[in-house]
PDB file of N, CA and C in Angstrom:
ATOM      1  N   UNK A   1     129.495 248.084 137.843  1.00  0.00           N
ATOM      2  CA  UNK A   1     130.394 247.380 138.713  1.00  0.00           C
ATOM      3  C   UNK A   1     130.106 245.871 138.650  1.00  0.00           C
ATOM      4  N   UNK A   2     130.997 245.201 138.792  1.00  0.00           N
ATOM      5  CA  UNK A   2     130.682 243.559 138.639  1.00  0.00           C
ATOM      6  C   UNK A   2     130.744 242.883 139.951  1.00  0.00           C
ATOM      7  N   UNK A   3     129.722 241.773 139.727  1.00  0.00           N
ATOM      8  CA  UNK A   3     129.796 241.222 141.296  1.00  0.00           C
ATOM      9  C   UNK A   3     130.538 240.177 141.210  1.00  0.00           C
ATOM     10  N   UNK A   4     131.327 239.725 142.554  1.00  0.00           N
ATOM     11  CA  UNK A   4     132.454 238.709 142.665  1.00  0.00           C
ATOM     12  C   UNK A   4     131.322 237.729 142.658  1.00  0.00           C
ATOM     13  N   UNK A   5     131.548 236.562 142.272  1.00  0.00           N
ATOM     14  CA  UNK A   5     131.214 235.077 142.569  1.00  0.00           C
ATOM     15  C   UNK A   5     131.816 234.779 143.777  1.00  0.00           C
ATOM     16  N   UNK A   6     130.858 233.744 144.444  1.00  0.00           N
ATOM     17  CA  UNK A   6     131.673 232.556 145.206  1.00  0.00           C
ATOM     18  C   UNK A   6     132.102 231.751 145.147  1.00  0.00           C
ATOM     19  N   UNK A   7     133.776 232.190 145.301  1.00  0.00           N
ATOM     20  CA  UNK A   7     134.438 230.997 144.920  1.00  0.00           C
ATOM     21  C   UNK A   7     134.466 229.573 146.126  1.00  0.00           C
ATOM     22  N   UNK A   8     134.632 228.486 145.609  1.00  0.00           N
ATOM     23  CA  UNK A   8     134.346 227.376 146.709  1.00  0.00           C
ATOM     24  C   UNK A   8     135.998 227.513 147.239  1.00  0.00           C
ATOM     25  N   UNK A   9     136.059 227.170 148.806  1.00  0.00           N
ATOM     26  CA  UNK A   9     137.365 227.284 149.523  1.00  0.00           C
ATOM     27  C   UNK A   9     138.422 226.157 148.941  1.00  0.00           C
ATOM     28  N   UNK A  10     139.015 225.984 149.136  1.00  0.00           N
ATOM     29  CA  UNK A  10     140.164 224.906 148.809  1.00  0.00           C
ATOM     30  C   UNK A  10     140.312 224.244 150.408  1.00  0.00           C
ATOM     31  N   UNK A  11     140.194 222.746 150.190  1.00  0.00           N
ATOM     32  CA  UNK A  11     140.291 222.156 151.333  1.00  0.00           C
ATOM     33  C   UNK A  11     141.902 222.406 151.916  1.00  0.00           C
ATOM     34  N   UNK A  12     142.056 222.238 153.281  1.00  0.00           N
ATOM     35  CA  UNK A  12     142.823 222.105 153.835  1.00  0.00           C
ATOM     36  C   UNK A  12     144.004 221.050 153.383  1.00  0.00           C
ATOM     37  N   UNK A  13     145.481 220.883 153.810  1.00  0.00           N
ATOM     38  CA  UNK A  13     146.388 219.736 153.288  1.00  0.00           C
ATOM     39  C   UNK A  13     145.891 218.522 154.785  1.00  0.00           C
ATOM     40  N   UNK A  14     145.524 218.759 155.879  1.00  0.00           N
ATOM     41  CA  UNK A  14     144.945 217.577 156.386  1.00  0.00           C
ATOM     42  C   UNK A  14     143.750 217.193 155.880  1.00  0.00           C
ATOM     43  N   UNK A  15     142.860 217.368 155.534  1.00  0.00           N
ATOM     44  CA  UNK A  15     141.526 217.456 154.952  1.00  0.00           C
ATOM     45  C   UNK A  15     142.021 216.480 153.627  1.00  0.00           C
ATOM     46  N   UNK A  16     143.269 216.680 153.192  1.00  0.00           N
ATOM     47  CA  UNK A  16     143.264 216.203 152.034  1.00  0.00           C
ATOM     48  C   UNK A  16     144.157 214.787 152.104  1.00  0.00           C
ATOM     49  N   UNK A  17     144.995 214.865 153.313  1.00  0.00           N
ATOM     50  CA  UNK A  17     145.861 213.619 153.670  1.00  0.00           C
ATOM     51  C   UNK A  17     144.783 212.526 154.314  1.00  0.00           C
ATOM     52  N   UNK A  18     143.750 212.568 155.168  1.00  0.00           N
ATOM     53  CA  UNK A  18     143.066 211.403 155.441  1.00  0.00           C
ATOM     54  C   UNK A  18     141.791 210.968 154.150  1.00  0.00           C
ATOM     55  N   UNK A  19     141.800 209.455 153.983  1.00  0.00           N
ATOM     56  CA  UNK A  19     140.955 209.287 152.782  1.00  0.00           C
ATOM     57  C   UNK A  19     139.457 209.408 153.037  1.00  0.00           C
ATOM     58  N   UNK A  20     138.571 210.089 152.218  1.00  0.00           N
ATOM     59  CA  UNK A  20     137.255 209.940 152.818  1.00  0.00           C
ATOM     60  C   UNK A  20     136.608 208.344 153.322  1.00  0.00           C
ATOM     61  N   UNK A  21     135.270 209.036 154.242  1.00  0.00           N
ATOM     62  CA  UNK A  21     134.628 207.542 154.865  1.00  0.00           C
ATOM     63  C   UNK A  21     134.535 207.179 153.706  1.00  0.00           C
ATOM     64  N   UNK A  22     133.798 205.479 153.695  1.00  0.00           N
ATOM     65  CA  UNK A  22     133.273 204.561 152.750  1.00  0.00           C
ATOM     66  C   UNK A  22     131.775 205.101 152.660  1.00  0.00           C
ATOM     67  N   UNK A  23     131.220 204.492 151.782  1.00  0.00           N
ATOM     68  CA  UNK A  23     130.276 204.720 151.089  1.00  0.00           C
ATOM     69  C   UNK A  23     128.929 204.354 152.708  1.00  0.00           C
ATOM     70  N   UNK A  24     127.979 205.092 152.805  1.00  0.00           N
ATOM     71  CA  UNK A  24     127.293 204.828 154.315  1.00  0.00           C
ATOM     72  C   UNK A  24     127.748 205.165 155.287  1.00  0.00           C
ATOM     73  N   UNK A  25     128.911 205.900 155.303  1.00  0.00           N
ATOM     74  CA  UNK A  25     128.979 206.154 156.707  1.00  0.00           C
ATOM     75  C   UNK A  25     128.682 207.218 157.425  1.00  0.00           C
ATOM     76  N   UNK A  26     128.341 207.480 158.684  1.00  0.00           N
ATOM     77  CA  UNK A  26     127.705 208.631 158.923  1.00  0.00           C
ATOM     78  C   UNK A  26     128.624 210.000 159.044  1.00  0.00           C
ATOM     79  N   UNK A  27     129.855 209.379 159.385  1.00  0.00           N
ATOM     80  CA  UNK A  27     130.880 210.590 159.524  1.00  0.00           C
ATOM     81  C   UNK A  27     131.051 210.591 161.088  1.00  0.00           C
ATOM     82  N   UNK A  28     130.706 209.532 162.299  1.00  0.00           N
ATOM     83  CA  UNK A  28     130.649 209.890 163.138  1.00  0.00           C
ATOM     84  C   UNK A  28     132.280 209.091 164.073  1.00  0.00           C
ATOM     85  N   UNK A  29     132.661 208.908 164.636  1.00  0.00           N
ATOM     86  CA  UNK A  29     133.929 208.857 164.943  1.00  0.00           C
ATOM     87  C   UNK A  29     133.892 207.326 165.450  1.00  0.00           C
ATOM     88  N   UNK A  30     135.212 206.779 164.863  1.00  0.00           N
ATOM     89  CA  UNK A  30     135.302 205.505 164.983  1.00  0.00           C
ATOM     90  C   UNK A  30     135.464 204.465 166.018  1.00  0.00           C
ATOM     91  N   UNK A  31     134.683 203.566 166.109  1.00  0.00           N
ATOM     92  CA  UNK A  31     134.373 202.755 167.622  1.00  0.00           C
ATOM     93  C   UNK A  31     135.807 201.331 167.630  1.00  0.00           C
ATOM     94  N   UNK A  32     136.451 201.636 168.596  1.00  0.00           N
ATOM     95  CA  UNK A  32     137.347 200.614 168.460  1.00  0.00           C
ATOM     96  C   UNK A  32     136.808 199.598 169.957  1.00  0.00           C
ATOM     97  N   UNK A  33     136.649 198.756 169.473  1.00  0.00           N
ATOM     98  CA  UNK A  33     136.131 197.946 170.733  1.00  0.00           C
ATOM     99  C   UNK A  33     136.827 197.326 171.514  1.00  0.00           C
ATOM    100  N   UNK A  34     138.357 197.167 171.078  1.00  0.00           N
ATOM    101  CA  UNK A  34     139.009 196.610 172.036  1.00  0.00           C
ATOM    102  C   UNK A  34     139.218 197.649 173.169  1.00  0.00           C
ATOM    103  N   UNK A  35     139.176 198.903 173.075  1.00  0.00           N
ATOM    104  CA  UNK A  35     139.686 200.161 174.010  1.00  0.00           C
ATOM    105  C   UNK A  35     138.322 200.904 174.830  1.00  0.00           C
ATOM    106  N   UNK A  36     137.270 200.527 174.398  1.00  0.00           N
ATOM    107  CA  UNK A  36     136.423 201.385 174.565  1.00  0.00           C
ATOM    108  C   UNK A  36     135.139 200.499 175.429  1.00  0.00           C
ATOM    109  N   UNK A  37     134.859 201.310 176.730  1.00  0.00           N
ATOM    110  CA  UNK A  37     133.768 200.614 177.814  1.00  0.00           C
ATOM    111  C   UNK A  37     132.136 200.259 176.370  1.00  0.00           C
ATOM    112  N   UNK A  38     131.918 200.661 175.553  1.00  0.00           N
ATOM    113  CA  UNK A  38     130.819 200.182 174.649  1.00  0.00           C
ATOM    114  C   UNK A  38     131.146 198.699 173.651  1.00  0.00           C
ATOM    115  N   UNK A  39     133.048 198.650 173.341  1.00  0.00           N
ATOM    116  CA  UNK A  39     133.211 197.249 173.357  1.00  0.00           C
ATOM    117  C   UNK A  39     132.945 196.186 174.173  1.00  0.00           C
ATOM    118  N   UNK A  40     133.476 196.791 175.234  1.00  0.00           N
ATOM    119  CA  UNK A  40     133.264 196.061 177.010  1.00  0.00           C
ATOM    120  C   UNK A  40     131.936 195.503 177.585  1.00  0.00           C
ATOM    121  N   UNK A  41     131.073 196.153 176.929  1.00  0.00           N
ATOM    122  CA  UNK A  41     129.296 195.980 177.150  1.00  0.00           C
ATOM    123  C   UNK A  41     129.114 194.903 175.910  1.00  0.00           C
ATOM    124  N   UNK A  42     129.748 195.633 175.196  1.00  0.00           N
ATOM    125  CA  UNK A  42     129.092 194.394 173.686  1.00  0.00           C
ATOM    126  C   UNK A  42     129.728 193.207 173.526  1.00  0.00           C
ATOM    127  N   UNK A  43     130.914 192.789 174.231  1.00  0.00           N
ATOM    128  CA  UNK A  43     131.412 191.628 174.300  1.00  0.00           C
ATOM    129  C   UNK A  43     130.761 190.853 175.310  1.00  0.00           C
ATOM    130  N   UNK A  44     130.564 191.721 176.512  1.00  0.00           N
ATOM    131  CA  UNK A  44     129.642 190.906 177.653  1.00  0.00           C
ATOM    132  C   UNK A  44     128.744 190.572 177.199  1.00  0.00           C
ATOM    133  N   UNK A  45     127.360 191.213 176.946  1.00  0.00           N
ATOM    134  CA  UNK A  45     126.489 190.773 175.591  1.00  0.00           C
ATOM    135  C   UNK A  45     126.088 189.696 175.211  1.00  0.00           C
ATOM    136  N   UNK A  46     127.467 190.063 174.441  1.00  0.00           N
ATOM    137  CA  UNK A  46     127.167 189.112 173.156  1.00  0.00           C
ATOM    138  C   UNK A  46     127.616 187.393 174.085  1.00  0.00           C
ATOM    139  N   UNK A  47     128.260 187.507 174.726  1.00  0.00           N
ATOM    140  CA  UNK A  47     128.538 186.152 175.919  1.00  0.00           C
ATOM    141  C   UNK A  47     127.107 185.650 176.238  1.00  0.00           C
ATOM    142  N   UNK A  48     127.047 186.221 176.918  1.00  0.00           N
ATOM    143  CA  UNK A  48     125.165 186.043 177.922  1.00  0.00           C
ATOM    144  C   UNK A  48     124.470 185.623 176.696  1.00  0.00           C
ATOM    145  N   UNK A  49     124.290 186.095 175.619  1.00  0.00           N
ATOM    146  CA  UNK A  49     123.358 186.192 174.740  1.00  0.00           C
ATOM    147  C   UNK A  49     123.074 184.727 174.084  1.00  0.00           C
ATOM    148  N   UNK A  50     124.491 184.289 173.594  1.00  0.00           N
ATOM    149  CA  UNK A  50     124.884 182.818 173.362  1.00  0.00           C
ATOM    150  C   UNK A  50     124.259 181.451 174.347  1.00  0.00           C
ATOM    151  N   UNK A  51     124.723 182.207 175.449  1.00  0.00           N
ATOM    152  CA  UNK A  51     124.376 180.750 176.833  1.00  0.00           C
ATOM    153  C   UNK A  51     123.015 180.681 176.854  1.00  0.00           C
ATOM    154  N   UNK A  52     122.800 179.634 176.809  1.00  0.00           N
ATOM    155  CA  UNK A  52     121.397 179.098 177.051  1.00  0.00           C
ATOM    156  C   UNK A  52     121.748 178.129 177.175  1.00  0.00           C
ATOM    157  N   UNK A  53     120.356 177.783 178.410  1.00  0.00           N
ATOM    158  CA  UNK A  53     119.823 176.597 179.557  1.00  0.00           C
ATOM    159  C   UNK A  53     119.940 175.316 178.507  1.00  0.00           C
ATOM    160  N   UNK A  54     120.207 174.286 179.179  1.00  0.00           N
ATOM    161  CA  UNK A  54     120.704 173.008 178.348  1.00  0.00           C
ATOM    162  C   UNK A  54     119.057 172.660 177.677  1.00  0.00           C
ATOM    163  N   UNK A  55     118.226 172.953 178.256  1.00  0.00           N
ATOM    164  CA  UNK A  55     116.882 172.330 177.153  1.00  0.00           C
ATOM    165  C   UNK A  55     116.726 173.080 176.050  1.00  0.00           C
ATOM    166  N   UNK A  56     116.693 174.294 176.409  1.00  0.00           N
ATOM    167  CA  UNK A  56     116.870 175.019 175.007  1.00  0.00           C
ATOM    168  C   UNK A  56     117.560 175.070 174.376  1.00  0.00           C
ATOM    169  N   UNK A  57     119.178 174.852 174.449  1.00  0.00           N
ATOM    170  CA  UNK A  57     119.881 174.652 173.639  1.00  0.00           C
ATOM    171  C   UNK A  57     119.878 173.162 172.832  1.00  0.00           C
ATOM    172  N   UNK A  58     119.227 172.383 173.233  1.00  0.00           N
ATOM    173  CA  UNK A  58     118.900 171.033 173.087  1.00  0.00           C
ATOM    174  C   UNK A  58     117.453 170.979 172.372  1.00  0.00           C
ATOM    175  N   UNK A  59     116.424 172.053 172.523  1.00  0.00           N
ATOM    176  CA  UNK A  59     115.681 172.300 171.844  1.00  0.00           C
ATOM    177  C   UNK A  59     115.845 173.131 170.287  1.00  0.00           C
ATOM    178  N   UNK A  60     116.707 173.837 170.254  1.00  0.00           N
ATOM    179  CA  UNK A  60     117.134 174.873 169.190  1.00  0.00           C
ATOM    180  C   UNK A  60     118.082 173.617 168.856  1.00  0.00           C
ATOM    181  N   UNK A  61     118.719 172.940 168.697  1.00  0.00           N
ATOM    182  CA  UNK A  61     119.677 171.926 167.905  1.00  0.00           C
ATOM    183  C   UNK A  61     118.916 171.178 167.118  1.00  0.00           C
ATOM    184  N   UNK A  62     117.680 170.629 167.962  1.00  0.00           N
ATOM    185  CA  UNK A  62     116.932 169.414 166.925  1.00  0.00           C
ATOM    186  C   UNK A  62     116.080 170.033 166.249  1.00  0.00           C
ATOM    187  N   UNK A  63     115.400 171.622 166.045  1.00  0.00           N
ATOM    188  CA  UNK A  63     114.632 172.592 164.981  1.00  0.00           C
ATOM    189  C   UNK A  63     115.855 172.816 164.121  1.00  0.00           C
ATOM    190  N   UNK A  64     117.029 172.831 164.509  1.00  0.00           N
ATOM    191  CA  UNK A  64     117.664 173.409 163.347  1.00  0.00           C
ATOM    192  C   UNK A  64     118.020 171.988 162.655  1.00  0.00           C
ATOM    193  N   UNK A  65     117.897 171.375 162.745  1.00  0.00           N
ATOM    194  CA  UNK A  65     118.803 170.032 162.327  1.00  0.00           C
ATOM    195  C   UNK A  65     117.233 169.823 161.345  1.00  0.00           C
ATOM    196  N   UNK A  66     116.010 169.338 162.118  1.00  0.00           N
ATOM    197  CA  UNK A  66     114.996 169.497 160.766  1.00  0.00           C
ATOM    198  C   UNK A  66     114.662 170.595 160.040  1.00  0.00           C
ATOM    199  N   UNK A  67     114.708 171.480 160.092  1.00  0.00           N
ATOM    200  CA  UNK A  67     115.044 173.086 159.081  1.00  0.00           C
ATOM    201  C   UNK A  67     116.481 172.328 158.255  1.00  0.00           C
ATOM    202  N   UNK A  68     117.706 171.872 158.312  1.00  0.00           N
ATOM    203  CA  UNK A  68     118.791 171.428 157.884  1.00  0.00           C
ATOM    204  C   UNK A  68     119.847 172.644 157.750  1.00  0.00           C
ATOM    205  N   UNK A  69     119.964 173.309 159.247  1.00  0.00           N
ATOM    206  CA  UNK A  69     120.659 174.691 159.312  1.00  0.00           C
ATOM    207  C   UNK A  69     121.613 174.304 160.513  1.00  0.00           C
ATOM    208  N   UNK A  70     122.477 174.684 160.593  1.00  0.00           N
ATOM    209  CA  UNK A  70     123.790 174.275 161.871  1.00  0.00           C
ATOM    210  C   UNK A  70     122.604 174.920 163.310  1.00  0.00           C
ATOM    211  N   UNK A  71     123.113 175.117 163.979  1.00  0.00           N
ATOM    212  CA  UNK A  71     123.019 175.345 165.682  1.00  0.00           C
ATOM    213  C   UNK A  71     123.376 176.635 165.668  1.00  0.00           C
ATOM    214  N   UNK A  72     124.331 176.867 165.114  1.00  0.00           N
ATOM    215  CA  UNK A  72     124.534 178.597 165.406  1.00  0.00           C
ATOM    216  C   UNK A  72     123.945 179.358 164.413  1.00  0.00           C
ATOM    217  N   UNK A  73     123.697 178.807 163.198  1.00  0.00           N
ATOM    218  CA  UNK A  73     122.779 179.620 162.178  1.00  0.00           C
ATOM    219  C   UNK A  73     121.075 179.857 162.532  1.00  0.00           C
ATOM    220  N   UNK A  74     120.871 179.045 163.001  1.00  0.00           N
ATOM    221  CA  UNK A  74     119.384 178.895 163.596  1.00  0.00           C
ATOM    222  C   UNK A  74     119.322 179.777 164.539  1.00  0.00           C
ATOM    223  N   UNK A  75     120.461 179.814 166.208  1.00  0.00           N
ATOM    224  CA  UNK A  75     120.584 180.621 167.076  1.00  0.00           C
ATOM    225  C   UNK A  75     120.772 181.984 166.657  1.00  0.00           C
ATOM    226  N   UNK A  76     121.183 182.309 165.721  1.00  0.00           N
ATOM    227  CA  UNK A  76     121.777 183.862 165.184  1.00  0.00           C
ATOM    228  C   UNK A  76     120.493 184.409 164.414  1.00  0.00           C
ATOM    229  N   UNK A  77     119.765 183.152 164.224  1.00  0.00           N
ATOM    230  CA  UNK A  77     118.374 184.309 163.585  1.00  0.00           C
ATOM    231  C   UNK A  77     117.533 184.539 164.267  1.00  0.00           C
ATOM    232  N   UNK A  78     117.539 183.625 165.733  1.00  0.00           N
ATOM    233  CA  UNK A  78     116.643 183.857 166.655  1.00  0.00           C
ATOM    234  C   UNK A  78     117.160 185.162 167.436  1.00  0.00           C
ATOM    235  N   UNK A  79     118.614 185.326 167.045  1.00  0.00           N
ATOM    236  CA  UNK A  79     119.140 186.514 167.935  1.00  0.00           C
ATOM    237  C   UNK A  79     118.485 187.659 167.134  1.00  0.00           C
ATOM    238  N   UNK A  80     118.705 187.604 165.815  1.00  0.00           N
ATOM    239  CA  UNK A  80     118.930 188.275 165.249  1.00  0.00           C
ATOM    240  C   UNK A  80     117.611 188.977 164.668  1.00  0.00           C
ATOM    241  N   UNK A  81     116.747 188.488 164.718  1.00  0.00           N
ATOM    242  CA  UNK A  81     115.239 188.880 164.620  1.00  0.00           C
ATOM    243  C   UNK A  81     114.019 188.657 165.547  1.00  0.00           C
ATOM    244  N   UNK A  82     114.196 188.118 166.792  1.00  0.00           N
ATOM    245  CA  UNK A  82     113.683 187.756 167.579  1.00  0.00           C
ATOM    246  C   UNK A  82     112.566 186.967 167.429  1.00  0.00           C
ATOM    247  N   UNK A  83     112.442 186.482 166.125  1.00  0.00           N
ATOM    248  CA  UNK A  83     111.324 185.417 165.831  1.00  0.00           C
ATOM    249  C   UNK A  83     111.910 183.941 166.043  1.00  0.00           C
ATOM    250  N   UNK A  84     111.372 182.542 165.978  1.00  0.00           N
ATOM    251  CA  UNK A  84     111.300 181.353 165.810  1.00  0.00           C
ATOM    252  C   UNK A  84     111.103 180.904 163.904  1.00  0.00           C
ATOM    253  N   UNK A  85     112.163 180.180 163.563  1.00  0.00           N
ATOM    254  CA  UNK A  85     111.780 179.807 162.153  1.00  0.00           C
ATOM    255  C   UNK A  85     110.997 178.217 162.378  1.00  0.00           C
TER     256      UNK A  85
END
């Protein structure tokens, strides 16, 4: 007697109408931030995050200016890694 193989299923016609994720993605469902209370947090955030007290912002202008980096490039790495260059 012969044994059947497994054959692989044939995807679905929705399965086949949306295009797969991009390359990295986890597969997990898509964050639209204008609609969604986790945009709402990350826009607040990212507000607060920016403002700083006039000395420090007056301090972070004249390190970035001798580094020879704008004000917001300097600020975005301090955001962004929490170190001092």
């Amino acid at each position: 007697m012969r044994q059947r193989r497994n054959r692989p299923r044939l995807e679905t016609d929705a399965a086949l109408a949306s295009p797969p994720p991009p390359l990295g993605h986890n597969g997990g469902p898509p964050l639209d931030p204008n609609e969604s209370w986790r945009g709402y947090c990350w826009r607040k955030a990212s507000k607060r995050a920016w403002k700083a007290p006039r000395e420090i912002a007056l301090r972070r202008l004249a390190r970035a200016e001798e580094l020879g980096m704008s004000y917001r490039d300097y600020t975005l790495e301090i955001l962004e890694r929490g170190r001092y260059l």
